[in-house]
C-alpha atoms as a PDB file:
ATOM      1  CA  UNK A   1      12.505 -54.332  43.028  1.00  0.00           C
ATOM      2  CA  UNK A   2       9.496 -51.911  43.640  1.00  0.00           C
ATOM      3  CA  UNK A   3       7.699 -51.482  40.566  1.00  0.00           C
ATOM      4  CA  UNK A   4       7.258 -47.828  39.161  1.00  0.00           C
ATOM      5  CA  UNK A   5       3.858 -46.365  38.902  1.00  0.00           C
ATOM      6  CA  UNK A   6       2.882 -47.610  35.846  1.00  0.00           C
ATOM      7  CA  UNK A   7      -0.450 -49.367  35.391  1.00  0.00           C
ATOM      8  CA  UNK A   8      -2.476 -50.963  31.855  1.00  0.00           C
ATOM      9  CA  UNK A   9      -3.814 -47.463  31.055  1.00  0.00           C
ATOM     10  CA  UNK A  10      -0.016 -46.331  30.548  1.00  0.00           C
ATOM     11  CA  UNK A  11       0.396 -49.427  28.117  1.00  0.00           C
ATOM     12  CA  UNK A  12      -2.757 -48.985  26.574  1.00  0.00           C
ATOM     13  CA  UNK A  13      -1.628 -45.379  25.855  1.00  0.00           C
ATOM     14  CA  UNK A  14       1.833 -46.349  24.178  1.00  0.00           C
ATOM     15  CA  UNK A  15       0.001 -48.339  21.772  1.00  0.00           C
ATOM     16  CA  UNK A  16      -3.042 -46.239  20.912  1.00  0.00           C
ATOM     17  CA  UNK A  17      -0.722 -43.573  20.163  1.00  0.00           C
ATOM     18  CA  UNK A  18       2.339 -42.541  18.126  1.00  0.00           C
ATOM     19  CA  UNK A  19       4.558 -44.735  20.642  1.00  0.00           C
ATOM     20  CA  UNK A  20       3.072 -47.587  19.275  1.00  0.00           C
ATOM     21  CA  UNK A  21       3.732 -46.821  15.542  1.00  0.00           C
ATOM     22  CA  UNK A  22       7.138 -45.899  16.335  1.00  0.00           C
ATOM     23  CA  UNK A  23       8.027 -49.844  18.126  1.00  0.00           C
ATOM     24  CA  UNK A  24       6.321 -50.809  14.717  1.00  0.00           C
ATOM     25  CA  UNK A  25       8.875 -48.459  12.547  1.00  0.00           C
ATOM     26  CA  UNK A  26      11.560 -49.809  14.256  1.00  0.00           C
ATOM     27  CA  UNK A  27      10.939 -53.509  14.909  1.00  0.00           C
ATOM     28  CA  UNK A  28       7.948 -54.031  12.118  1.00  0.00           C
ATOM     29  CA  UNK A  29       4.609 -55.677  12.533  1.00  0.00           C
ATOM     30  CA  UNK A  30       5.791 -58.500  14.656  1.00  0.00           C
ATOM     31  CA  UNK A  31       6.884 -55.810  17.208  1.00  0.00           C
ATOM     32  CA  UNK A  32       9.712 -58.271  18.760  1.00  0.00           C
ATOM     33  CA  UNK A  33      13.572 -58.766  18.835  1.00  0.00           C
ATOM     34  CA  UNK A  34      14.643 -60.856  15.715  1.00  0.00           C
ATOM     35  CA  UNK A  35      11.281 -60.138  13.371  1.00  0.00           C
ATOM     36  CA  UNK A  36      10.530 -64.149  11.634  1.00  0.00           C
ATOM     37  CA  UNK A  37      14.002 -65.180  12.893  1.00  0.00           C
ATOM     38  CA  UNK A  38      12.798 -65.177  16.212  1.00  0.00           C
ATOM     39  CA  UNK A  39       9.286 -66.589  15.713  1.00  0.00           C
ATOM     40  CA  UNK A  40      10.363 -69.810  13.434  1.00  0.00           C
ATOM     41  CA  UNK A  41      13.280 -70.827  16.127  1.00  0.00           C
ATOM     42  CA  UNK A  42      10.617 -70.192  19.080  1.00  0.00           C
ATOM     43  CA  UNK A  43       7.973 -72.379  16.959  1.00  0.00           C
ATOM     44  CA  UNK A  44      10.550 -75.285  15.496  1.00  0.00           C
ATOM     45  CA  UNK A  45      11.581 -75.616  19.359  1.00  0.00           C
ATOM     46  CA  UNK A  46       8.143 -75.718  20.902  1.00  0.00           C
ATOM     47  CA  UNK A  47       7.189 -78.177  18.375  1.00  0.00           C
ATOM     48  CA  UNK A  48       4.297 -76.295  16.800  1.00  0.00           C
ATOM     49  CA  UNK A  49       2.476 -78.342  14.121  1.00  0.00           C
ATOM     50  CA  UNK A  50      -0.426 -78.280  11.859  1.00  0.00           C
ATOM     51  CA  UNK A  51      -3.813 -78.456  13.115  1.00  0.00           C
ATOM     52  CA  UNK A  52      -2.992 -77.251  16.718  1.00  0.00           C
ATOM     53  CA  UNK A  53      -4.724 -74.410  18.951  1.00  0.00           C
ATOM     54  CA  UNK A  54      -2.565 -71.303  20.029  1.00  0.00           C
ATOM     55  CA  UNK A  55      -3.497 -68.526  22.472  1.00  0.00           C
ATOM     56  CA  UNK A  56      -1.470 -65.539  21.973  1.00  0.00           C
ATOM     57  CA  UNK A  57      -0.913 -63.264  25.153  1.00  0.00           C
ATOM     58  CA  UNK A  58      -0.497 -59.978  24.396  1.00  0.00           C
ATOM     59  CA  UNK A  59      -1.181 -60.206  20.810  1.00  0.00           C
ATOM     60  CA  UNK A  60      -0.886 -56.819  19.672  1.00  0.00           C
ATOM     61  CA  UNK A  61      -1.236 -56.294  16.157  1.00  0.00           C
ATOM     62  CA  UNK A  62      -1.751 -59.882  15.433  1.00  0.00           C
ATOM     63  CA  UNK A  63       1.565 -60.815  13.804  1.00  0.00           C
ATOM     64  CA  UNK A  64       2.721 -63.347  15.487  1.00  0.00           C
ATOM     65  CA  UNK A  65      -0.970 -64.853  14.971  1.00  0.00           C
ATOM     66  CA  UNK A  66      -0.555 -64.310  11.436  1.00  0.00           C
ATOM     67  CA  UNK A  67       3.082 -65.672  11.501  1.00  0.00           C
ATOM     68  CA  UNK A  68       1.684 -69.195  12.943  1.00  0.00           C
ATOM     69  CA  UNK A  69      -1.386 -69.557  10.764  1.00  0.00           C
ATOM     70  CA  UNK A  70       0.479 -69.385   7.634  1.00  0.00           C
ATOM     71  CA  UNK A  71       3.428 -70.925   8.537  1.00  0.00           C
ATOM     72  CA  UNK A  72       2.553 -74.066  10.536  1.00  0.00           C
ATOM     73  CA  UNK A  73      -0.827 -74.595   9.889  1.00  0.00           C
ATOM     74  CA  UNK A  74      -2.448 -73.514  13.206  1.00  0.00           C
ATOM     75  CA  UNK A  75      -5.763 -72.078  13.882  1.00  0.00           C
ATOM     76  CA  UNK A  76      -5.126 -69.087  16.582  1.00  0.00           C
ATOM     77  CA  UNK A  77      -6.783 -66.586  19.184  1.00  0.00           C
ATOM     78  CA  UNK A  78      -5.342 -63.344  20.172  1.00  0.00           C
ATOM     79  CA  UNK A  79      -5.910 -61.843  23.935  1.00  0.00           C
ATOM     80  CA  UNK A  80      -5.026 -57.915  24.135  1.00  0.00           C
ATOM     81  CA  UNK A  81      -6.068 -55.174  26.118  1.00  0.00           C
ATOM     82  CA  UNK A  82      -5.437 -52.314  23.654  1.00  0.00           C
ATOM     83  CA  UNK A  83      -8.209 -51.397  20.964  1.00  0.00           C
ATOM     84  CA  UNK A  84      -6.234 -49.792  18.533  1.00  0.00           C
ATOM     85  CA  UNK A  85      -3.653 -52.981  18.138  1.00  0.00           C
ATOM     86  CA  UNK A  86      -6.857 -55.398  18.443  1.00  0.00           C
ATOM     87  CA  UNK A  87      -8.487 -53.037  15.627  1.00  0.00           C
ATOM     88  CA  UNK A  88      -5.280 -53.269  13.103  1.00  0.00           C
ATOM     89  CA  UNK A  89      -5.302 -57.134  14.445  1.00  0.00           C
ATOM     90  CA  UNK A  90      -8.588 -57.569  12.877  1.00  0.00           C
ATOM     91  CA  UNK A  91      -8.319 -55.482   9.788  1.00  0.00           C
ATOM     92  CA  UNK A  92      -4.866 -57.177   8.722  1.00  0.00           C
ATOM     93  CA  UNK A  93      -5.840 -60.627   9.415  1.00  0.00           C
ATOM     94  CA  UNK A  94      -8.396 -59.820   7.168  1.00  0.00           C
ATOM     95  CA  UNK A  95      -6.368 -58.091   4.954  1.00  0.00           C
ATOM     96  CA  UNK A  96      -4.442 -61.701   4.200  1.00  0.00           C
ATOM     97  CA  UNK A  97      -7.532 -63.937   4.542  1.00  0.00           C
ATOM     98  CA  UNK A  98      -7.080 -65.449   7.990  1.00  0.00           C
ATOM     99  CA  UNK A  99     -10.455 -64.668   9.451  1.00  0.00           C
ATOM    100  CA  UNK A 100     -11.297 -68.038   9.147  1.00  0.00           C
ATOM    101  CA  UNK A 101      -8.139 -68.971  10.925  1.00  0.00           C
ATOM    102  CA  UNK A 102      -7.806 -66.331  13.962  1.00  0.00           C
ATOM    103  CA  UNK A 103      -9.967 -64.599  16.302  1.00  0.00           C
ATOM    104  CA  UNK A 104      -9.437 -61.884  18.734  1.00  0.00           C
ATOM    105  CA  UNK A 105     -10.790 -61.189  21.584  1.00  0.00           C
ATOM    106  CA  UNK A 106      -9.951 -58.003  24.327  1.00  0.00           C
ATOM    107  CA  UNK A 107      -9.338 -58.369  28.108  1.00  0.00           C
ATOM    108  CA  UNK A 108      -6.565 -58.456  30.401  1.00  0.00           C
ATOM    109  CA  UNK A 109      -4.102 -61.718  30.158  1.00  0.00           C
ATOM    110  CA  UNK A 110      -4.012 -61.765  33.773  1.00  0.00           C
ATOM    111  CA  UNK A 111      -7.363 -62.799  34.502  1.00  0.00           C
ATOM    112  CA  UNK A 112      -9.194 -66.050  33.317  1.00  0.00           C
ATOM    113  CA  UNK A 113     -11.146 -65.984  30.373  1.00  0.00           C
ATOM    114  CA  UNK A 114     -11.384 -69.546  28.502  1.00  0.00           C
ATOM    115  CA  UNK A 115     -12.351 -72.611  29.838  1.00  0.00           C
ATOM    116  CA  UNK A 116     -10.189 -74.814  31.180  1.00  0.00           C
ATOM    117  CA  UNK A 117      -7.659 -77.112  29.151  1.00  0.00           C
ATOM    118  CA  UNK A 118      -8.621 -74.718  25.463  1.00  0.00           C
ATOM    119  CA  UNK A 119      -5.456 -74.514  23.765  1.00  0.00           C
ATOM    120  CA  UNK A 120      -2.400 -76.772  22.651  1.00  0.00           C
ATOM    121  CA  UNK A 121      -0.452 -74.022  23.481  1.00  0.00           C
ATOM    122  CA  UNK A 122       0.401 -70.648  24.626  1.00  0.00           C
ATOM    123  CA  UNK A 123       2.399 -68.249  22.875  1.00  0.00           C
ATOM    124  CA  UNK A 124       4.155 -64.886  23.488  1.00  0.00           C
ATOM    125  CA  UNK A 125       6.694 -62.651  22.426  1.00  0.00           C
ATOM    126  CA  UNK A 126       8.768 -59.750  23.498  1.00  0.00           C
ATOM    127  CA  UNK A 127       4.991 -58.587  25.792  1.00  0.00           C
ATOM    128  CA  UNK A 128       5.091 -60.139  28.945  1.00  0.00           C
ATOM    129  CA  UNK A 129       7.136 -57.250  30.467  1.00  0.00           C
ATOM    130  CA  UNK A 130       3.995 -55.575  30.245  1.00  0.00           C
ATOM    131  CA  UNK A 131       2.524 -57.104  32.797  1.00  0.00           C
ATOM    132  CA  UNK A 132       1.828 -56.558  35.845  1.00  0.00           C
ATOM    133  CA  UNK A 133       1.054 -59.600  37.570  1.00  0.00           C
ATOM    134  CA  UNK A 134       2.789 -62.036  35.615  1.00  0.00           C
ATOM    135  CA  UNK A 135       2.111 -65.160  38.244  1.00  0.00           C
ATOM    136  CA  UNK A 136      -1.659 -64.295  37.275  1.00  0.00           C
ATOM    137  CA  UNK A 137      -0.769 -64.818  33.299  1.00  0.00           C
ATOM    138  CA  UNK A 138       1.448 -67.366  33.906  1.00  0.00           C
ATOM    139  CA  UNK A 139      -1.666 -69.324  36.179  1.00  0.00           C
ATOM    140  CA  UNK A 140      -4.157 -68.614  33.930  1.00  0.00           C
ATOM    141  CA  UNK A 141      -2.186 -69.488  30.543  1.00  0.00           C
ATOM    142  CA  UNK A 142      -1.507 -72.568  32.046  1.00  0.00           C
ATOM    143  CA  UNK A 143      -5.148 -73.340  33.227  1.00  0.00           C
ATOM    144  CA  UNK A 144      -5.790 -72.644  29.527  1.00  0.00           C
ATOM    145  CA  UNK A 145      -3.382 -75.396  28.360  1.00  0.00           C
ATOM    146  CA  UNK A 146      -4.594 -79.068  27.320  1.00  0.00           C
ATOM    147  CA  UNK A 147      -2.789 -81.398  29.240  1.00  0.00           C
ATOM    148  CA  UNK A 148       0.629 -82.241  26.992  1.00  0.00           C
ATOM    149  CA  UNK A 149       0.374 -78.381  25.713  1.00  0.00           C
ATOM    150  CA  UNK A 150       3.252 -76.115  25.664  1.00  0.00           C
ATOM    151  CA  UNK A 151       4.100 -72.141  26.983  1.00  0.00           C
ATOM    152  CA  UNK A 152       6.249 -71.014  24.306  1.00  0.00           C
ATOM    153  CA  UNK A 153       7.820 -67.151  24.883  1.00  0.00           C
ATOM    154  CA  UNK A 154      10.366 -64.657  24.712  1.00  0.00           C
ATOM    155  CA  UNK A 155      10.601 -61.755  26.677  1.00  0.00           C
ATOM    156  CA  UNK A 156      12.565 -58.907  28.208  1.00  0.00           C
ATOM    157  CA  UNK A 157      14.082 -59.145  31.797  1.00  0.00           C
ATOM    158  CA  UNK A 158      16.523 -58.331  34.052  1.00  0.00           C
ATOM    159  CA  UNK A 159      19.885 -59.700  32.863  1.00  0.00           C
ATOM    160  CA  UNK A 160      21.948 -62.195  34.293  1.00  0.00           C
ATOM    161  CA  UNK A 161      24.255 -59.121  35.952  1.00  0.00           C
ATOM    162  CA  UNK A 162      21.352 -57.559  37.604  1.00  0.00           C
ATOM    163  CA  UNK A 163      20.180 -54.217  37.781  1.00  0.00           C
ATOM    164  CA  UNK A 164      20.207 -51.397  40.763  1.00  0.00           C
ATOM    165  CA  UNK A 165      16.474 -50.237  41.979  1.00  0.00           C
ATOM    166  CA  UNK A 166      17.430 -47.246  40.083  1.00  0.00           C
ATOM    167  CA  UNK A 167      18.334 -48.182  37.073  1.00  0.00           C
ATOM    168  CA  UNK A 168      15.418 -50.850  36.709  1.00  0.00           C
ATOM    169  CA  UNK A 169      12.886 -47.639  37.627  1.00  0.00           C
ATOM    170  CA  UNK A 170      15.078 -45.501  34.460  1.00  0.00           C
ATOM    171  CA  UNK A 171      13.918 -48.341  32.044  1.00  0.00           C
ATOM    172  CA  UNK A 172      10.546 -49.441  33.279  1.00  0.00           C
ATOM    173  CA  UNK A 173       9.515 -45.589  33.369  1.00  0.00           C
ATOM    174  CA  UNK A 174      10.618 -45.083  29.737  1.00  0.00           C
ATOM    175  CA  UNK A 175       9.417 -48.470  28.666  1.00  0.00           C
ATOM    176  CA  UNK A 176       6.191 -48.502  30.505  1.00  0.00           C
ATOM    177  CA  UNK A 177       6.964 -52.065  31.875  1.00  0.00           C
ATOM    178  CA  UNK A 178       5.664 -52.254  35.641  1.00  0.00           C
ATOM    179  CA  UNK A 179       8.544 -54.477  36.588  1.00  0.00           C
ATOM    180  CA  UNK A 180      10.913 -56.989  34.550  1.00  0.00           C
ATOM    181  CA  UNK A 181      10.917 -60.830  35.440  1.00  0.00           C
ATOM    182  CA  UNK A 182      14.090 -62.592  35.675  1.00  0.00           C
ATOM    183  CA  UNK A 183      14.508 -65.770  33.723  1.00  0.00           C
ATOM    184  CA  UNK A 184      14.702 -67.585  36.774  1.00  0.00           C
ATOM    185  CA  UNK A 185      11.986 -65.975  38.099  1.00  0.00           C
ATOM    186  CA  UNK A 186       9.986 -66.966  35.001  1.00  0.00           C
ATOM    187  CA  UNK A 187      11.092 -71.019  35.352  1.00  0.00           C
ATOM    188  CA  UNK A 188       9.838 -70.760  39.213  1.00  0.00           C
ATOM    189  CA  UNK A 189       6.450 -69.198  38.319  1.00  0.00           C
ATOM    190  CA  UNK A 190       6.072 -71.832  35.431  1.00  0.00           C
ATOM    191  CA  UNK A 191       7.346 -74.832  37.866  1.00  0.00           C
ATOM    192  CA  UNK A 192       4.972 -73.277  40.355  1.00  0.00           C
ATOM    193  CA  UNK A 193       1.819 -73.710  38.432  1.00  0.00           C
ATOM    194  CA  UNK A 194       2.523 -77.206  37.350  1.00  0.00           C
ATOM    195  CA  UNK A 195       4.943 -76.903  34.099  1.00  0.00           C
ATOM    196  CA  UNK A 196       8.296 -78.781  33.732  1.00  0.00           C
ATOM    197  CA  UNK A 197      10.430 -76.233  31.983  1.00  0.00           C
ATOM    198  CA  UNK A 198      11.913 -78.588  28.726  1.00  0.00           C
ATOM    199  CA  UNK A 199      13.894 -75.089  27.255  1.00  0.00           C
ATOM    200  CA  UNK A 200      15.099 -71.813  28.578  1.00  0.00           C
ATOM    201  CA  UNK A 201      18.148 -69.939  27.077  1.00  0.00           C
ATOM    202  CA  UNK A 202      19.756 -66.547  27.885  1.00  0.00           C
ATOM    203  CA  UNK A 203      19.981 -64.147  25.024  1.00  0.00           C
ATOM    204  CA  UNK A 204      21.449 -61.139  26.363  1.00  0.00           C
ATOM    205  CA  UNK A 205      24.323 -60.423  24.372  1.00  0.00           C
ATOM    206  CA  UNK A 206      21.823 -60.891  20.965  1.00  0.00           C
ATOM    207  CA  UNK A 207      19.462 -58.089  22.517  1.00  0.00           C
ATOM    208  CA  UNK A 208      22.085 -55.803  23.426  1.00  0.00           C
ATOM    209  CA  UNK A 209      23.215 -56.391  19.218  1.00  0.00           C
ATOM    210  CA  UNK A 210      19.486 -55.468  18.501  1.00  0.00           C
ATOM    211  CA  UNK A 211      19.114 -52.434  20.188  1.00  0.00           C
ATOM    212  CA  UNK A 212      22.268 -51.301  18.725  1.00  0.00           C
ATOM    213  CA  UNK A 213      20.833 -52.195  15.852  1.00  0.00           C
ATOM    214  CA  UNK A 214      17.308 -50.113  16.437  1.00  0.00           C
ATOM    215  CA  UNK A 215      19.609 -47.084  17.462  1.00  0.00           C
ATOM    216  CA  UNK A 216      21.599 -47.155  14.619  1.00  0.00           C
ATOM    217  CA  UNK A 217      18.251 -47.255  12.026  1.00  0.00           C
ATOM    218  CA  UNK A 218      16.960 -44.302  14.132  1.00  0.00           C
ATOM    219  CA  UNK A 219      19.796 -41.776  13.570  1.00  0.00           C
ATOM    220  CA  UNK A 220      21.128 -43.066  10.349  1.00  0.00           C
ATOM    221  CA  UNK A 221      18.142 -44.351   8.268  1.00  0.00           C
ATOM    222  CA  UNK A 222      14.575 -43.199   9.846  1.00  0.00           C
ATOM    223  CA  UNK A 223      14.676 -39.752  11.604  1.00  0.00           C
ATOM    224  CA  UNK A 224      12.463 -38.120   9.107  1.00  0.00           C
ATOM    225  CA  UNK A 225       9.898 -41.070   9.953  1.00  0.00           C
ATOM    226  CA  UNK A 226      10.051 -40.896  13.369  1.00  0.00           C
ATOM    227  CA  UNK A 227      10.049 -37.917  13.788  1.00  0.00           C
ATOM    228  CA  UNK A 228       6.753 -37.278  11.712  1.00  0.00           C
ATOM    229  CA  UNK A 229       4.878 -39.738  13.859  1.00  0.00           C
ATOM    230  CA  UNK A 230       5.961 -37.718  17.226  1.00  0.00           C
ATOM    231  CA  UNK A 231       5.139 -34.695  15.703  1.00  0.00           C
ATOM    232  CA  UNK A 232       8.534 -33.617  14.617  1.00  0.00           C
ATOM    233  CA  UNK A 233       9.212 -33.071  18.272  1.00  0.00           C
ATOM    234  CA  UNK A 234      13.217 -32.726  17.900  1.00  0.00           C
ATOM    235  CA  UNK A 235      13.538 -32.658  21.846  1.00  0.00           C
ATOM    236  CA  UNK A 236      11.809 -36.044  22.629  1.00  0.00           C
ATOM    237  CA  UNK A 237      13.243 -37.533  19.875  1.00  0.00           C
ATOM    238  CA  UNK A 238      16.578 -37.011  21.542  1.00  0.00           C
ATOM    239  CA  UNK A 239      15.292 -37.718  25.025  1.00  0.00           C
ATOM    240  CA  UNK A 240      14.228 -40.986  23.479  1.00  0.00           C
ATOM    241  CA  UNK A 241      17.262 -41.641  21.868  1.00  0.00           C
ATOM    242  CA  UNK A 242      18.920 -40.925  24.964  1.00  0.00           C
ATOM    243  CA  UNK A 243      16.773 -43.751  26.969  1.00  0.00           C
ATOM    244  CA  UNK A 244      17.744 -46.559  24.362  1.00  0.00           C
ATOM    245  CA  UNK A 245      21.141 -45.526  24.474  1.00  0.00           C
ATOM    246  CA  UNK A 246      20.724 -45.708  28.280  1.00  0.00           C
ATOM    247  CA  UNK A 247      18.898 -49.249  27.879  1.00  0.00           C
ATOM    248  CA  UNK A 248      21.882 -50.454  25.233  1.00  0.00           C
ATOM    249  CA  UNK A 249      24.396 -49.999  27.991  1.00  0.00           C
ATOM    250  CA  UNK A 250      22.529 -51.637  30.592  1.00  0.00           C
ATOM    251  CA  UNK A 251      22.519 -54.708  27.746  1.00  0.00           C
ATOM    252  CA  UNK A 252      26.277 -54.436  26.931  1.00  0.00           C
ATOM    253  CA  UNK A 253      26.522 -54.768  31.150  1.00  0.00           C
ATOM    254  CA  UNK A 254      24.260 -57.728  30.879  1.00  0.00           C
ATOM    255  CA  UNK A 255      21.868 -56.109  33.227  1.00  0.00           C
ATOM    256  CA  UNK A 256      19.241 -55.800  30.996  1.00  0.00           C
ATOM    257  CA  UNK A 257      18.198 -58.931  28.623  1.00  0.00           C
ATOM    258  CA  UNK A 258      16.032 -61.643  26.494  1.00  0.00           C
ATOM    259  CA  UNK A 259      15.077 -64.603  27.107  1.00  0.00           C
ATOM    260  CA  UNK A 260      13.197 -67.531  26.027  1.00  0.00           C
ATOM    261  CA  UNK A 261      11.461 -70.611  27.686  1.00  0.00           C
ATOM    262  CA  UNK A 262       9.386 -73.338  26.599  1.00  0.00           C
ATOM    263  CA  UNK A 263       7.394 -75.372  29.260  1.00  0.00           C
ATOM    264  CA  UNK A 264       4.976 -78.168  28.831  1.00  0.00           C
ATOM    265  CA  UNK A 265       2.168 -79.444  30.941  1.00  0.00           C
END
């Protein structure tokens, strides 16, 4: 499908702005489908374990950095290409004494920027969809892989039921996403660059449950929040709610999901 115009800067504007702290309202710090739930099953099945190197793509406010540091015992680096979530990054790592654990660093996930064979393994979550060129990230993330090291993500795609040019453009307009992956499109770009895909499940009907979920906290629990961070704009708050409910039905369909893969080198 032919990708809508929709380039970094109009990412980097979502989360520099009040977009950003409303996906943060709505989903908390971790900024994904399924919050810990999510992370802990993604980490148990990659086999994350104390004393190992991750490389977060797309690390956003840090959270999932954080998540992995405490939790399993890993020391971590961040890749983002927005200042304001690699400023909050910073400050809350700091906040809960991880500096010594995790390090940030901007750029573009697309492009190389570690040496060869750095990291046990690359993480993401619920980001990838923000890419453009995701054969790029997938290359380079695995480049950045020790041999043995494991991918471990989730992200949003195209669902199993596939979507009309039309209704892909609705969604990757509102979302700012400058095309969706398939699942299948993700195991052939991982396969591609070397990776034997060991796990990769559909979770389409749980995402279409979570965005139910997100509408349902918007209209019944946190209108007077968001609506304070979008300037008590009445009008896009209900042209917003009208995209999710728009993106929820495309879920229900199965034309719009989750997934997540693990792959090892």
């Amino acid at each position: 499908m032919n990708p809508p115009n929709v380039s970094i800067r109009d990412v980097q504007a979502v989360y520099d702005g009040p977009e950003g702290e409303l996906w943060e309202l709505i989903m908390g710090e971790q900024i994904h489908v399924g919050g810990w739930k999510s992370s802990m099953e993604l980490a148990r099945l990659a086999g994350i374990s104390n004393g190992m190197h991750g490389l977060d793509l797309c690390s956003a406010l840090g959270a999932g950095c954080r998540f992995l540091a405490k939790n399993f015992g890993v020391t971590m680096t961040g890749l983002d290409a927005t200042e304001t979530m690699l400023r909050k990054a910073r400050e809350r790592a700091a906040n809960e004494k991880l500096n010594d654990k995790i390090s940030f660093v901007a750029g573009d996930v697309s492009t190389g920027h570690f040496p060869d064979g750095s990291f046990d393994f690359v993480w993401g979550e619920d980001a990838w969809c923000y890419v453009l060129d995701k054969e790029a990230l997938i290359k380079h993330a695995a480049l950045a892989l020790k041999s043995g090291g494991v991918i471990a993500f989730t992200d949003w795609v195209e669902g199993p039921a596939g979507m009309t040019e039309a209704e892909a453009a609705r969604i990757e307009a509102f979302m700012k996403f400058p095309n969706l992956q398939t699942r299948q499109g993700y195991e052939s770009l991982l396969k591609q660059h070397g990776l034997i895909v060991t796990h990769s499940t559909d979770l389409t009907e749980e995402f279409a449950g979570y965005v139910d979920f997100y509408i349902k906290m918007l209209t019944d629990q946190l209108t007077y929040d968001a609506l304070r961070i979008i300037g008590d704009d009445l009008n896009l708050f209900q042209m917003m709610g009208g995209e999710m409910s728009f993106m929820g039905e495309m879920a229900h369909a199965g034309k719009m999901g989750r997934c997540r893969i693990i792959a090892r080198k």
